[in-house]
Protein backbone atom coordinates (compact mmCIF):
# COMPACT_ATOMS: atom_id res chain seq x y z
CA UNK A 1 -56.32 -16.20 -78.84
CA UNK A 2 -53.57 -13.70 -79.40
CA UNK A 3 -51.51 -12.71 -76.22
CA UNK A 4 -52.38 -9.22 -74.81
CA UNK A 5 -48.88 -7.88 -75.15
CA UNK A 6 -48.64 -8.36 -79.17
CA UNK A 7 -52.34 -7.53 -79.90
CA UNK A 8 -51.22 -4.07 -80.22
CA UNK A 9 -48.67 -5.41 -82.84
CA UNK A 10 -51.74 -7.53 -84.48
CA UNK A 11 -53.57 -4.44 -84.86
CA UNK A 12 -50.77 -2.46 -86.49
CA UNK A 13 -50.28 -4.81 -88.96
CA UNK A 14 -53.85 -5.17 -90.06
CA UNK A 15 -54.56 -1.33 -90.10
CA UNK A 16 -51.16 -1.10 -92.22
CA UNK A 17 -52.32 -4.12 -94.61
CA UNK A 18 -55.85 -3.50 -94.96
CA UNK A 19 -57.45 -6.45 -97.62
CA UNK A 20 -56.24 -5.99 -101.11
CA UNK A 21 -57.95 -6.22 -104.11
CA UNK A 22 -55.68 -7.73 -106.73
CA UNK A 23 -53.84 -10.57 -106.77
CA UNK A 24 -50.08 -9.10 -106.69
CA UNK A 25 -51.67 -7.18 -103.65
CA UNK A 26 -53.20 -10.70 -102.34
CA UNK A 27 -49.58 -12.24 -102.52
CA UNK A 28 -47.79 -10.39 -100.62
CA UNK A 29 -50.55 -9.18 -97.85
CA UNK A 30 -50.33 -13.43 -97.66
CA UNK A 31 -46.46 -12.82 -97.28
CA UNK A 32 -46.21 -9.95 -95.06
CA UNK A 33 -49.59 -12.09 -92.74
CA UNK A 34 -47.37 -15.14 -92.42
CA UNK A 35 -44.04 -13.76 -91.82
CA UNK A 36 -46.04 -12.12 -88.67
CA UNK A 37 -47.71 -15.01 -87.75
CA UNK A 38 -44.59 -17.19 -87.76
CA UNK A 39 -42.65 -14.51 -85.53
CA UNK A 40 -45.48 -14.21 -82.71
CA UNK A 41 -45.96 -17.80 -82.91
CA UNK A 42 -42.03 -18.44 -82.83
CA UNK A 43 -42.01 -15.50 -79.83
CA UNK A 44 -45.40 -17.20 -77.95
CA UNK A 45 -43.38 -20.62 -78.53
CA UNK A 46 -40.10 -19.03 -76.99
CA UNK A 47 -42.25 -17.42 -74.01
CA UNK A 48 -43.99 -20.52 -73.33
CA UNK A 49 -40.67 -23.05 -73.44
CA UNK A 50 -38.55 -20.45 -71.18
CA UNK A 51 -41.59 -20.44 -68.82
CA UNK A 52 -41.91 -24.42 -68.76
CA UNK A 53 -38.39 -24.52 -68.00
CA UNK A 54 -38.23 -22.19 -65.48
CA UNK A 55 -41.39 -24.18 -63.91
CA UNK A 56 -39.71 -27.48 -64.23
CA UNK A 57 -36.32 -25.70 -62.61
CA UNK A 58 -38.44 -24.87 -59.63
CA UNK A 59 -39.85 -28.37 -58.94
CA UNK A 60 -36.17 -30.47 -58.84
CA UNK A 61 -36.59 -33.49 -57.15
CA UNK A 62 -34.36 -34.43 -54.47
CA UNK A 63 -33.55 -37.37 -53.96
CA UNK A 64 -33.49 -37.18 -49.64
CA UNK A 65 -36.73 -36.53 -50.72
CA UNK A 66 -38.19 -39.64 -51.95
CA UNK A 67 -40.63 -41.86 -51.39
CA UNK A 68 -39.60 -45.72 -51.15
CA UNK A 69 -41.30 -46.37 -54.15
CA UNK A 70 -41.40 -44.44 -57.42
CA UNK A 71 -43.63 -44.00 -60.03
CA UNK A 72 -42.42 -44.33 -63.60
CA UNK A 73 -42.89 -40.39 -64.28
CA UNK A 74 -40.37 -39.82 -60.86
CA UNK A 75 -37.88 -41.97 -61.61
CA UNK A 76 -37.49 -40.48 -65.21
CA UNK A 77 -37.08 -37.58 -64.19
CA UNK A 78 -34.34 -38.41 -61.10
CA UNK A 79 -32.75 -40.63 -64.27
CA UNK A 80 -33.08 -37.59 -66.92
CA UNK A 81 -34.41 -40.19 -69.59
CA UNK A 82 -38.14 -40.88 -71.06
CA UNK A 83 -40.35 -42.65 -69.20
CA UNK A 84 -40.73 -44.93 -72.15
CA UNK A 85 -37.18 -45.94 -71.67
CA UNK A 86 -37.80 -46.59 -67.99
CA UNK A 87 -40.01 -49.28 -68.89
CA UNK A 88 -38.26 -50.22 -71.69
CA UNK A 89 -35.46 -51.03 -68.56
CA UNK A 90 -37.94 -53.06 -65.98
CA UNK A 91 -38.71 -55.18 -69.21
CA UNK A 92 -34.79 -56.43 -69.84
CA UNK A 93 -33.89 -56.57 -65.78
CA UNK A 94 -32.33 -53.43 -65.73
CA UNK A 95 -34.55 -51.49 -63.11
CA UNK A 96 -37.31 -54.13 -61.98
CA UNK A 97 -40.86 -53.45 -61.68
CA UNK A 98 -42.77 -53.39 -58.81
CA UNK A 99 -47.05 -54.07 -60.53
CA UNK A 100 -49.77 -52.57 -58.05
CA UNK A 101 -53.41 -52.67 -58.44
CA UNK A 102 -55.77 -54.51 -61.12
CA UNK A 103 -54.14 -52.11 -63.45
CA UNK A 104 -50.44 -53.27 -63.19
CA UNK A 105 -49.40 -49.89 -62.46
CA UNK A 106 -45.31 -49.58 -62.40
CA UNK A 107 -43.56 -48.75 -58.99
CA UNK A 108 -39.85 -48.83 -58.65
CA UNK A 109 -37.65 -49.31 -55.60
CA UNK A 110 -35.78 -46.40 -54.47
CA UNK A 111 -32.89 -48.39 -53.67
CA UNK A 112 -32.61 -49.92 -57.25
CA UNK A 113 -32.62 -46.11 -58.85
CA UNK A 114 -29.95 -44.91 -56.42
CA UNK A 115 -27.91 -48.53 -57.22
CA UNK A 116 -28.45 -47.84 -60.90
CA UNK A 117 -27.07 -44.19 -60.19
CA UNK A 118 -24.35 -46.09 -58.70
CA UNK A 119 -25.58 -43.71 -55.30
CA UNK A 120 -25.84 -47.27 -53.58
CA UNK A 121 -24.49 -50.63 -53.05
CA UNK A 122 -26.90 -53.09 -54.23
CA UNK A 123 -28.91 -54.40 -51.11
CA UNK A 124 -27.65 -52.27 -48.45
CA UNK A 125 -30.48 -49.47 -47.20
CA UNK A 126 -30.70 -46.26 -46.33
């Protein structure tokens, strides 16, 4: 679905380059179609990354704020690396595991983040 604000644009285009009949005309309606479609979907990319990062802006985690244990997701994001990576890390010792449920779901201690962060002296609480 095109985005209300370049449908006008859309329309434009297609009333300006109605379908050809011959093939030099073919080639470059092609050209002049996918030149637009690459700039709205580079501008609808652009829109949609500025407004993710805006949305991830607004939901910084604190770290007063958290709970004593973390999931995997939290504690990437508090570390600013992949969550991949923070598993990668309980596996070699680096940030132990803490496995819940039947599933073996991943919970890390707050304490060894903020340690790791060098926040913390290993041991001593909050």
């Amino acid at each position: 679905m095109i985005p209300l604000r370049y449908q006008g644009l859309f329309s434009k285009v297609h009333q300006s380059f109605p379908l050809p009949t011959d093939a030099a005309k073919s080639y470059r309606f092609l050209t002049v179609l996918l030149q637009f479609v690459t700039l709205l979907i580079g501008n609808y990319h652009n829109d949609y990354l500025s407004n993710t990062l805006q949305a991830m802006a607004d939901q910084k985690i604190s770290i007063n704020d958290l709970p004593d244990l973390l999931t995997v997701r939290e504690v990437a994001e508090v570390l600013r690396v992949s969550p991949l990576t923070i598993k990668r890390w309980g596996k070699r010792g680096k940030l132990p595991a803490i496995r819940i449920n039947s599933r073996g779901d991943r919970r890390y201690k707050k304490e060894a983040v903020l340690w790791l962060l060098g926040i913390q002296e290993k041991g001593s609480t909050l």
